[in-house]
N, C-alpha and C. Protein backbone atom coordinates (compact mmCIF):
# COMPACT_ATOMS: atom_id res chain seq x y z
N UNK A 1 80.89 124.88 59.32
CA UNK A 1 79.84 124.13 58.64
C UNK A 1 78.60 125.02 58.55
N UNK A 2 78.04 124.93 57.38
CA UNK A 2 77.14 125.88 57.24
C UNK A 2 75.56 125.24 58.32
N UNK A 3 74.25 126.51 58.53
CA UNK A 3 73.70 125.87 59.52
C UNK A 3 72.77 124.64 58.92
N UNK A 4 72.27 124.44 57.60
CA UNK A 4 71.61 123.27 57.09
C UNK A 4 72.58 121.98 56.93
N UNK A 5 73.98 122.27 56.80
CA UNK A 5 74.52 121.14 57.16
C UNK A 5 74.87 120.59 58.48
N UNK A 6 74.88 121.60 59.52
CA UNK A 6 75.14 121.00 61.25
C UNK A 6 73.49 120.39 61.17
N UNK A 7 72.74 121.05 60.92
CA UNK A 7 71.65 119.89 61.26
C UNK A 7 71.41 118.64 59.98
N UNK A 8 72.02 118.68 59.09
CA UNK A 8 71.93 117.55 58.87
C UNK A 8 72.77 116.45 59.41
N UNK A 9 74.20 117.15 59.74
CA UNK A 9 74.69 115.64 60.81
C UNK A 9 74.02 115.44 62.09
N UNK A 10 73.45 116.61 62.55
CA UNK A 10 72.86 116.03 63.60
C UNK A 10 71.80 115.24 63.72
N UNK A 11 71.64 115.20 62.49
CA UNK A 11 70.21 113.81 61.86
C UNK A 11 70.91 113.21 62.05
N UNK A 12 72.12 112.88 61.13
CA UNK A 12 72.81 111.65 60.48
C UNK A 12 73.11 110.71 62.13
N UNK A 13 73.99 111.87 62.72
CA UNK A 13 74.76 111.00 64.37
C UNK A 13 73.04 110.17 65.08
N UNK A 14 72.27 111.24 65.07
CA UNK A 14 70.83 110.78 65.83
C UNK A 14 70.45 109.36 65.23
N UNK A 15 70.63 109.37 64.08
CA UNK A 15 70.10 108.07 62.74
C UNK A 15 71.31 106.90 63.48
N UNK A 16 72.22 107.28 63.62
CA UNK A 16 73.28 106.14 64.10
C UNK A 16 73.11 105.69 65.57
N UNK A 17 72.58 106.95 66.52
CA UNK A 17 72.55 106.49 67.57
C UNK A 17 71.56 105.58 67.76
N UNK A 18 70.23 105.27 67.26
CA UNK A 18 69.03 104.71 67.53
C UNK A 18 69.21 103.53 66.61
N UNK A 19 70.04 103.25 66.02
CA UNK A 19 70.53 101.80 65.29
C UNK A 19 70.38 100.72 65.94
N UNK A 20 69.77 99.59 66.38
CA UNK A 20 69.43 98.80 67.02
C UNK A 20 70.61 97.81 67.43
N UNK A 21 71.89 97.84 66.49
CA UNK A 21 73.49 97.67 67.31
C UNK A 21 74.12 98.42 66.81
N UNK A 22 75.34 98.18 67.29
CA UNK A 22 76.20 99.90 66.81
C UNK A 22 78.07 98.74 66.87
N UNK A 23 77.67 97.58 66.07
CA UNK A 23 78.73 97.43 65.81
C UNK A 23 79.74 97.87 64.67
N UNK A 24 80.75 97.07 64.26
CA UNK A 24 81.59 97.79 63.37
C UNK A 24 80.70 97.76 61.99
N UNK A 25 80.19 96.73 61.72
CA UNK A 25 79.73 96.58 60.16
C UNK A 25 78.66 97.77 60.32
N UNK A 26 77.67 98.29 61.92
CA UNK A 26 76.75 99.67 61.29
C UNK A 26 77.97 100.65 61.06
N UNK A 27 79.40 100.83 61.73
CA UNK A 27 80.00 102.26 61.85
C UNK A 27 80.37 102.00 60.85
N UNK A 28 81.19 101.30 59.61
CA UNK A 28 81.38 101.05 58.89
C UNK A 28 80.28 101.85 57.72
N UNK A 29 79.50 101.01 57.86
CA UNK A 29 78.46 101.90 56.78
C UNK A 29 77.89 102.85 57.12
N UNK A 30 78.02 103.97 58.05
CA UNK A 30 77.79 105.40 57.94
C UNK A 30 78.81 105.84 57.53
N UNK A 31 80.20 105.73 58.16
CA UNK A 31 81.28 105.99 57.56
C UNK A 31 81.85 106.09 55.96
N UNK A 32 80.97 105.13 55.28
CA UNK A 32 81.30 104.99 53.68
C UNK A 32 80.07 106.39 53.13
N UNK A 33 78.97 106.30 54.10
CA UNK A 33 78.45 107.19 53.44
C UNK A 33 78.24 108.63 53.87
N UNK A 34 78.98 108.86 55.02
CA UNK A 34 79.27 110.08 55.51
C UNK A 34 80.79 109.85 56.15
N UNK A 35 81.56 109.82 55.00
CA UNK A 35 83.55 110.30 55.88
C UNK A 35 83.46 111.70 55.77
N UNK A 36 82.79 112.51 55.86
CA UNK A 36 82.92 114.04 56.58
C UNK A 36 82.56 113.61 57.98
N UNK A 37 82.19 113.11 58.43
CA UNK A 37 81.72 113.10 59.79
C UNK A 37 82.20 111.84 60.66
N UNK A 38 83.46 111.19 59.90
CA UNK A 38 84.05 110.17 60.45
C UNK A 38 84.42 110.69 62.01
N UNK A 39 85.05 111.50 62.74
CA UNK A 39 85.50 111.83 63.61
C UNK A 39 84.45 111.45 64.61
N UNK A 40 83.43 112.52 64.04
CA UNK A 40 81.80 112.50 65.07
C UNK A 40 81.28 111.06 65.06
N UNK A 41 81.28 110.29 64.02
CA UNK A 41 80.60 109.03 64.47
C UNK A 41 81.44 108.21 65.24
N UNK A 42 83.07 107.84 64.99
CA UNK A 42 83.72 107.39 65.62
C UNK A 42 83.79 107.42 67.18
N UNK A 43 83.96 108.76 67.54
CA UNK A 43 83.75 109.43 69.06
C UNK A 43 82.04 109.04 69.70
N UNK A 44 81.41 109.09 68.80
CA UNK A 44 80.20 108.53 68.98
C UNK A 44 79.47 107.37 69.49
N UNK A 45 79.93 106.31 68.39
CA UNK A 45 80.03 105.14 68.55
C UNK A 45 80.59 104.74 70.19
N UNK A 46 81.80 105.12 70.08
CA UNK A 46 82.51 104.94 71.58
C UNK A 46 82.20 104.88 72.65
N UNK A 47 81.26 107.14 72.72
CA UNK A 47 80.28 106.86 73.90
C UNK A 47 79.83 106.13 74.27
N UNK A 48 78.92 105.48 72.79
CA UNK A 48 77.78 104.50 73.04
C UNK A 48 78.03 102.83 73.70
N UNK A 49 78.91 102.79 73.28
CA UNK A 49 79.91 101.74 74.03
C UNK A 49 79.90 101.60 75.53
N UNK A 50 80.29 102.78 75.72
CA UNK A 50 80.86 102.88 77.06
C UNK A 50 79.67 102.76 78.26
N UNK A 51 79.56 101.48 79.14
CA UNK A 51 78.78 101.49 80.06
C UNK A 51 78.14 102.60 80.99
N UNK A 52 77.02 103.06 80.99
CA UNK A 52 76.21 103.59 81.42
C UNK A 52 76.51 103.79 83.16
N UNK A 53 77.32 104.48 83.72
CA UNK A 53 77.29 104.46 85.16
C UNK A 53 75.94 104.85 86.29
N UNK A 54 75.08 105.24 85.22
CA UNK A 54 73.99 105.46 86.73
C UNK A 54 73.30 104.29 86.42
N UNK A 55 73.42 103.18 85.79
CA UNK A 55 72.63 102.00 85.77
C UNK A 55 72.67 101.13 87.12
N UNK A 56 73.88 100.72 87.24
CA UNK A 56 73.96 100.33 88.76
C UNK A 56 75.77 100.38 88.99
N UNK A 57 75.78 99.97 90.47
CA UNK A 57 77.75 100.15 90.95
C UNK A 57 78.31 99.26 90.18
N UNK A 58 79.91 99.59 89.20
CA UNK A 58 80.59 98.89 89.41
C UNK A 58 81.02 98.02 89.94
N UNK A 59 81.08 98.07 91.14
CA UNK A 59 82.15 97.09 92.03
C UNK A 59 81.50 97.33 93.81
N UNK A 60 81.68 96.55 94.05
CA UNK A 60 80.80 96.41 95.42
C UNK A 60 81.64 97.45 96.62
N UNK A 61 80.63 97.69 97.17
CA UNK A 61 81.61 98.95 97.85
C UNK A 61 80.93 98.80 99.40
N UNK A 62 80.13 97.57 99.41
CA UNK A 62 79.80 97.27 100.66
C UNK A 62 80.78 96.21 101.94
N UNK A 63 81.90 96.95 102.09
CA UNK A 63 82.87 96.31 102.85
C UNK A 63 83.63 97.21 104.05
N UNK A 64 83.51 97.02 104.85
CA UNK A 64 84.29 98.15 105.64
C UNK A 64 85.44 98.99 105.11
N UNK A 65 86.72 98.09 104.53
CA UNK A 65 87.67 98.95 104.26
C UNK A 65 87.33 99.78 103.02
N UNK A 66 86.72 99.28 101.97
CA UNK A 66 86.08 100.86 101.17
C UNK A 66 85.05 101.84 101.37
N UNK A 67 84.06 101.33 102.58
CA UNK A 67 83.74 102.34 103.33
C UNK A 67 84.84 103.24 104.57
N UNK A 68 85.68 103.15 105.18
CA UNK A 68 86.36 103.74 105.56
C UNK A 68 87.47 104.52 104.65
N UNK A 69 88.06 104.06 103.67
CA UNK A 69 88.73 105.05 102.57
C UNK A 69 87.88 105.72 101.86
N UNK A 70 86.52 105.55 102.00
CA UNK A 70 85.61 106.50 100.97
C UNK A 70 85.06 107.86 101.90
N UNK A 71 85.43 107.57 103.78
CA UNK A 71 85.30 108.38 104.53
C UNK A 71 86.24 109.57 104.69
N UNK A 72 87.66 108.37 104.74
CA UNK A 72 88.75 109.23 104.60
C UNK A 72 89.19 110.39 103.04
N UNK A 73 88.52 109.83 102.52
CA UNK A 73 88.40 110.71 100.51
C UNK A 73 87.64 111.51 101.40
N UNK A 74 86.22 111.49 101.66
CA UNK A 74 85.36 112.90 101.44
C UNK A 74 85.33 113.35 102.41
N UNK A 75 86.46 113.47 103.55
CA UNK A 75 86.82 114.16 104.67
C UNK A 75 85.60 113.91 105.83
N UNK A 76 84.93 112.67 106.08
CA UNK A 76 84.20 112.26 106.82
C UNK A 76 85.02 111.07 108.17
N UNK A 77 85.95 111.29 108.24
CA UNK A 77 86.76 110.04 108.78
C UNK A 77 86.38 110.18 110.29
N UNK A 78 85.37 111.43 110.66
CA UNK A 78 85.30 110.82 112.33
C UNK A 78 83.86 110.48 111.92
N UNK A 79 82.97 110.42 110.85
CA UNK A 79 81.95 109.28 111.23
C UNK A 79 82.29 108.15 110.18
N UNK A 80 82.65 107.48 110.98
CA UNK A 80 82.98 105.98 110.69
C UNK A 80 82.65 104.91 110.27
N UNK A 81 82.92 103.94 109.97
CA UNK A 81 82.39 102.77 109.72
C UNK A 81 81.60 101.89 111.00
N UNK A 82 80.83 101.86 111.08
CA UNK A 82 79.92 100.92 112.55
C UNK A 82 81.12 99.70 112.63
N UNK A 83 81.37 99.11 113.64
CA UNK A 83 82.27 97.75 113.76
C UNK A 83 81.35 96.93 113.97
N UNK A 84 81.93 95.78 113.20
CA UNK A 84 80.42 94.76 113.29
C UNK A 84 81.35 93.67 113.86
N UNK A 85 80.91 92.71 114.84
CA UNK A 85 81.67 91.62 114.71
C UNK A 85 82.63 90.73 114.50
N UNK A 86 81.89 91.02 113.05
CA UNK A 86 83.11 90.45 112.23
C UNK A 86 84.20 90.87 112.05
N UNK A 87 84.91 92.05 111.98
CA UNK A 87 85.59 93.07 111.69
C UNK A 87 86.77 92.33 112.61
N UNK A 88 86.93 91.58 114.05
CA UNK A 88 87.22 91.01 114.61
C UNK A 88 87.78 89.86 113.98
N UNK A 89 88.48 89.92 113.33
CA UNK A 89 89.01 88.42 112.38
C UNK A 89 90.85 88.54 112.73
N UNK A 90 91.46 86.92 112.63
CA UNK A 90 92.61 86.59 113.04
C UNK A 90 93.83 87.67 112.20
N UNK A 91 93.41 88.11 111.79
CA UNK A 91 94.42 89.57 111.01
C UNK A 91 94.63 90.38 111.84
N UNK A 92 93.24 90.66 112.41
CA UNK A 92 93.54 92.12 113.36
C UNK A 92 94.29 91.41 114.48
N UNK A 93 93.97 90.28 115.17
CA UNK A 93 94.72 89.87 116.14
C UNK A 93 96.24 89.54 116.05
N UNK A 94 96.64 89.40 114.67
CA UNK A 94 98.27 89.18 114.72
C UNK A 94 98.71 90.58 114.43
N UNK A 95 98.04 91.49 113.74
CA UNK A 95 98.56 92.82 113.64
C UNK A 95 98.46 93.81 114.91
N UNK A 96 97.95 93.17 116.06
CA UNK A 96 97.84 93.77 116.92
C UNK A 96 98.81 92.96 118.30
N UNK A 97 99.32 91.83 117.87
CA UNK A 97 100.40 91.17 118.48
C UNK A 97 99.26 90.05 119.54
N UNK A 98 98.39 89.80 119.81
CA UNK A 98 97.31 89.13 120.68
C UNK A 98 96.74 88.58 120.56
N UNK A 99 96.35 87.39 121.41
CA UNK A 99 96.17 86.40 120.97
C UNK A 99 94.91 86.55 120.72
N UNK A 100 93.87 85.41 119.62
CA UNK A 100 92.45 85.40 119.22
C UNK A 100 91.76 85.41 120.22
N UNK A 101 91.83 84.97 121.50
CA UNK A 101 91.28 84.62 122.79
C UNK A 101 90.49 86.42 123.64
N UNK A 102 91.96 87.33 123.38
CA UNK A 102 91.84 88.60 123.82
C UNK A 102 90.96 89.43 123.18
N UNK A 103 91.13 89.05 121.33
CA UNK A 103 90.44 90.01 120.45
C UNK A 103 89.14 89.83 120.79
N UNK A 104 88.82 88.49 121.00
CA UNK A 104 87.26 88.28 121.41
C UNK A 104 86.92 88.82 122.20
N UNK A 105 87.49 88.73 123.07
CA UNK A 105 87.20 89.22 124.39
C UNK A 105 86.62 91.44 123.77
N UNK A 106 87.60 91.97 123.70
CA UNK A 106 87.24 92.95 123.08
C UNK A 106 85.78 92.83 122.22
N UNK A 107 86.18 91.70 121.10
CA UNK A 107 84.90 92.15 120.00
C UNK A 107 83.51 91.82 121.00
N UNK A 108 83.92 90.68 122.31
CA UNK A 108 82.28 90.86 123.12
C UNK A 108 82.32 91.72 124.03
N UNK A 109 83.46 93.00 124.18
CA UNK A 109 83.04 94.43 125.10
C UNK A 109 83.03 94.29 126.40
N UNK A 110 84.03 93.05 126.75
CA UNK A 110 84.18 92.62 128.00
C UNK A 110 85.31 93.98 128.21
N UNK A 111 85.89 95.44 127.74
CA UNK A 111 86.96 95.54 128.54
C UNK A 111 86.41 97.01 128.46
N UNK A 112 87.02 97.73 130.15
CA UNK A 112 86.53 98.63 130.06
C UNK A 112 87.15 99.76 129.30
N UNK A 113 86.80 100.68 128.59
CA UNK A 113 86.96 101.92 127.51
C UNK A 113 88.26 102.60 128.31
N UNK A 114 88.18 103.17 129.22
CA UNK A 114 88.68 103.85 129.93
C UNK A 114 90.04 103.29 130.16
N UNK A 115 90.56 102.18 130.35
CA UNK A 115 91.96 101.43 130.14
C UNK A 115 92.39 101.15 129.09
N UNK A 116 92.08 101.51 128.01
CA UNK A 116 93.07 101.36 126.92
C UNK A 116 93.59 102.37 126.51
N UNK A 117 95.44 102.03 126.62
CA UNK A 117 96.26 103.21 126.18
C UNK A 117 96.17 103.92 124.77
N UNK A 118 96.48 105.31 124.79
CA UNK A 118 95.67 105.85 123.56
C UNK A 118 96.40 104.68 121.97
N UNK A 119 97.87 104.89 122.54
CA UNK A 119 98.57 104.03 120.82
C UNK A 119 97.55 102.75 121.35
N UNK A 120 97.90 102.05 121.76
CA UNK A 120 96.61 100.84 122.25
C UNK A 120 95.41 101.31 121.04
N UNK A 121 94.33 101.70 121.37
CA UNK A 121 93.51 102.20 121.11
C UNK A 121 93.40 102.62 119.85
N UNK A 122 94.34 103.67 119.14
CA UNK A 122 95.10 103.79 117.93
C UNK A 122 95.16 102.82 116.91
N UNK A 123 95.92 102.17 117.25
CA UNK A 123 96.04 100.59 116.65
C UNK A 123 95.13 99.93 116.18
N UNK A 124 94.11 99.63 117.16
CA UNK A 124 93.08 98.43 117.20
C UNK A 124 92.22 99.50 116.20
N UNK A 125 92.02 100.99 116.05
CA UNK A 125 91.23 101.19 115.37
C UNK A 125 91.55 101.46 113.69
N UNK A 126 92.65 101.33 113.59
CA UNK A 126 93.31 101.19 112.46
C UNK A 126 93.46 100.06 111.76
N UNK A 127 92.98 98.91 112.41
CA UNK A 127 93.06 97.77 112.08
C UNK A 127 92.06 97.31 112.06
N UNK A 128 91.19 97.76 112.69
CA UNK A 128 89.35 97.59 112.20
C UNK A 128 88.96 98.60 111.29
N UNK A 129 89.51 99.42 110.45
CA UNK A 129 89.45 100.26 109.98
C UNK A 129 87.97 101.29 110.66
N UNK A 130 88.19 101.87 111.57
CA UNK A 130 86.98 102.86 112.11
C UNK A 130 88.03 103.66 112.40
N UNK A 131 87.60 104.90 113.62
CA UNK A 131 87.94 106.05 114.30
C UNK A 131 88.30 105.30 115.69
N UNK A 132 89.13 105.59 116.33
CA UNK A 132 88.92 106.08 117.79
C UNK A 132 88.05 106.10 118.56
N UNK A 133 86.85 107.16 117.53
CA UNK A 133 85.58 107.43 118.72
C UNK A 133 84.75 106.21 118.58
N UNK A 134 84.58 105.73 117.03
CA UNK A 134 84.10 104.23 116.44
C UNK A 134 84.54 103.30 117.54
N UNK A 135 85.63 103.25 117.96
CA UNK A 135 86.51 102.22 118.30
C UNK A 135 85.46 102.44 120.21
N UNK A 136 85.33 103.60 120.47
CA UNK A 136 85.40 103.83 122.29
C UNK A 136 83.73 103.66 122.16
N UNK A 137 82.88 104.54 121.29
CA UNK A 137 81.67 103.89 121.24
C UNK A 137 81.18 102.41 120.95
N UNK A 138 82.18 101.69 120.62
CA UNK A 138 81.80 100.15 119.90
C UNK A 138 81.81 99.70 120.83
N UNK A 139 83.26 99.96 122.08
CA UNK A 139 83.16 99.37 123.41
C UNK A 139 82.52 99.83 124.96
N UNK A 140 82.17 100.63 124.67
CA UNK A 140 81.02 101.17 125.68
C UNK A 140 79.79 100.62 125.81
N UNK A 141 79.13 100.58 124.80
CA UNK A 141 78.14 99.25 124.50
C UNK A 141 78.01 98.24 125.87
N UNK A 142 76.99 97.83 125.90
CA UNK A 142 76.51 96.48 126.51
C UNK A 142 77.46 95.27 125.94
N UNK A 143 77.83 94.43 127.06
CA UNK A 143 78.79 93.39 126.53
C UNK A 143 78.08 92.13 125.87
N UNK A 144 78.04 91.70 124.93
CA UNK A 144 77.59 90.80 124.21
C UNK A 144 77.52 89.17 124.88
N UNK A 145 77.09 88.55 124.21
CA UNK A 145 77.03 87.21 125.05
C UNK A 145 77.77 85.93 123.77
N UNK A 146 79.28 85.40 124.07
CA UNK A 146 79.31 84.69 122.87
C UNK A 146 78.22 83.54 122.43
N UNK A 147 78.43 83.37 120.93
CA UNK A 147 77.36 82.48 120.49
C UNK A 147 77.45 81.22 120.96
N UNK A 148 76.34 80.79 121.54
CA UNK A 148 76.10 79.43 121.94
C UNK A 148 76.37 79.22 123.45
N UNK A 149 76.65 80.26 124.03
CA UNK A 149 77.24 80.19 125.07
C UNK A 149 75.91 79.84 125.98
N UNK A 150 74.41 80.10 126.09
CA UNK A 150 73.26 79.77 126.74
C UNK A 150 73.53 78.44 126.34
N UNK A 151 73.17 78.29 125.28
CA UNK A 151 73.10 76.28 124.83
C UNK A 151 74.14 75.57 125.47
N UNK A 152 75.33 76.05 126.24
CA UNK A 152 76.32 75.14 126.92
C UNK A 152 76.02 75.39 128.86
N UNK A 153 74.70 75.81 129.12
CA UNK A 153 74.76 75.84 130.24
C UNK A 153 73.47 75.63 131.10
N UNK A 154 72.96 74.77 131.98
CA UNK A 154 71.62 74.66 132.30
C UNK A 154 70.56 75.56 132.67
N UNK A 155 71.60 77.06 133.30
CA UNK A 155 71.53 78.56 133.68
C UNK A 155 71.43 79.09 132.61
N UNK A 156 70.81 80.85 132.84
CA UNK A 156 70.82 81.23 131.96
C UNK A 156 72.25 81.50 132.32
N UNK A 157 73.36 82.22 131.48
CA UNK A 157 74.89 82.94 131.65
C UNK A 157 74.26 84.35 131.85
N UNK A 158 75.53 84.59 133.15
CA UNK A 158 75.28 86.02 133.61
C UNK A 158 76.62 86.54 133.09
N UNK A 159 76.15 88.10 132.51
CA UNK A 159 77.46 88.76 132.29
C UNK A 159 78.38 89.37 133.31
N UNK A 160 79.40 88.98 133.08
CA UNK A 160 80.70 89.46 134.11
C UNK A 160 80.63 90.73 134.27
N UNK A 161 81.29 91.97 134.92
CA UNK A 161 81.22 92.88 134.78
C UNK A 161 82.62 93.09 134.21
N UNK A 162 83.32 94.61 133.30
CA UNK A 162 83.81 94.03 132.30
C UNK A 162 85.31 94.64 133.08
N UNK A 163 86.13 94.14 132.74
CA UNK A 163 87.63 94.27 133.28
C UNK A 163 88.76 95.59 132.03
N UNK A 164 89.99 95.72 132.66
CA UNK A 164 90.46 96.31 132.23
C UNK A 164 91.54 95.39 131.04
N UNK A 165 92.06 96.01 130.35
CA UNK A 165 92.56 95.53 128.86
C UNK A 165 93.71 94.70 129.35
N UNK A 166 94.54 94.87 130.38
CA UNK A 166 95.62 94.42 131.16
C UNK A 166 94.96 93.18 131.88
N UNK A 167 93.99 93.13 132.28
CA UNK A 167 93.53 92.18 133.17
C UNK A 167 92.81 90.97 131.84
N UNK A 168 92.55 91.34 131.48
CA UNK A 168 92.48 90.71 129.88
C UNK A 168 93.04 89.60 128.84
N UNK A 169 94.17 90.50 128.50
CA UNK A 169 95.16 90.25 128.49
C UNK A 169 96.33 89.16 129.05
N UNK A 170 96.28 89.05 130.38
CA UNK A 170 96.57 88.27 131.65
C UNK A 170 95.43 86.78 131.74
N UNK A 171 94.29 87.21 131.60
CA UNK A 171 93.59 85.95 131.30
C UNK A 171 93.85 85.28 129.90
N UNK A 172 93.80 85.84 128.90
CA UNK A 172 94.11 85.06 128.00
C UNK A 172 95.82 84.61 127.51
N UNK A 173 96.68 84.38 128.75
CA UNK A 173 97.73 84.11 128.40
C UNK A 173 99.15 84.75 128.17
N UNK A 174 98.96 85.99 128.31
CA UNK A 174 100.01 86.76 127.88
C UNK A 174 100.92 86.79 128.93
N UNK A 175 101.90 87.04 128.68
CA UNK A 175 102.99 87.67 129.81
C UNK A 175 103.18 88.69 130.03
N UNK A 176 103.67 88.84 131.77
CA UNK A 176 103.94 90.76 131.93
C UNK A 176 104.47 91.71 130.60
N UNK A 177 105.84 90.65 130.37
CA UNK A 177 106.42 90.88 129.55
C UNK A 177 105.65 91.49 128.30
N UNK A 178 104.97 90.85 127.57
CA UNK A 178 104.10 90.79 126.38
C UNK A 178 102.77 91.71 126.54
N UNK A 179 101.97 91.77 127.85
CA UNK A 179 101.42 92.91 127.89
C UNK A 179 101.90 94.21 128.06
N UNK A 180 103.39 94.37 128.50
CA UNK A 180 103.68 95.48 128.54
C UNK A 180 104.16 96.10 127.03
N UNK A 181 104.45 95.12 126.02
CA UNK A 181 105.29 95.59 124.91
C UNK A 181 103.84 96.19 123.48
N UNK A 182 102.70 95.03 124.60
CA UNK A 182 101.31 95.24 123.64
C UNK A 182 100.82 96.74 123.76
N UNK A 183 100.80 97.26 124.97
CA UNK A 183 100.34 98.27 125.17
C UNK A 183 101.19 99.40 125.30
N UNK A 184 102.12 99.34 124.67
CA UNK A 184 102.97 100.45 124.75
C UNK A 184 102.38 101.53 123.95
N UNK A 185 102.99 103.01 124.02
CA UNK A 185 102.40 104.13 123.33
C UNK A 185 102.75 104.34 122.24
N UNK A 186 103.74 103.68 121.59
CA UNK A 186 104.14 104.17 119.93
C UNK A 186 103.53 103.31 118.94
């Protein structure tokens, strides 16, 4: 294309882009009056179409498990997702074979770090989606106090000091049997 005609399409595309809509009836009528440049306005048009990504996110990405696969993508997977609480929901407790009674117990940091077998350990952090170290720093922590638990008592509640995952386990019901198959290493 000679150089007075590249800048005249580059008027023409500029003239289309600043069109105040850019539906079919405007592409339409550049098209009737410039089909040399059907390709360019077509491809054009399209861009213009196409949602703007630095305007704001797609899709909400404030959730643990797409923060932890967005760790594991950009090779950040030992800093982790923080475990919140919640993260503690009746999923992780059947995928982890134990009853809701135990998980709590964990999500309030009643158990000590140091007794849980590594697959143990493994597990539970795979299923809260964090790390390991996520998982041993979450429970090292100060043990939490469940909610409401002051409002059910004339005392203030004193915290226990915190027990091992087996002893745990044993309080909330399990059997030898069943703690031994929970904490196995594979």
């Amino acid at each position: 294309m000679p150089n007075g005609r590249k800048d005249n399409a580059e008027e023409i595309l500029s003239a289309f882009a600043v069109e105040p809509t850019h539906n079919r009836a405007t592409l339409n009528l550049y098209l009737e009056q410039y089909p040399e440049l059907a390709t360019e306005l077509i491809d054009l048009s399209l861009e213009l179409e196409m949602p703007d990504s630095t305007d704001e996110e797609l899709f909400d990405t404030d959730s643990p498990t797409v923060n932890a696969a967005w760790a594991v993508f950009t090779g950040a997977a030992s800093k982790s997702t923080p475990i919140a609480a919640a993260s503690f929901t009746r999923g992780v407790a059947v995928a982890m074979g134990i009853k809701l009674s135990a998980l709590m117990g964990l999500r309030d940091k009643k158990v000590e770090v140091y007794s849980l077998p590594t697959g143990f350990a493994t597990r539970l952090s795979k299923a809260l989606s964090t790390s390991i170290e996520g998982l041993s720093d979450y429970l090292s922590g100060p043990q939490t106090m469940p909610a409401g638990a002051s409002f059910k008592s004339d005392t203030k509640p004193l915290h226990k000091s915190k027990v091992t995952i087996e002893q745990l386990l044993a309080e909330c019901g399990h059997t030898p049997e069943e703690i031994a198959d929970i904490l196995r290493e594979n």
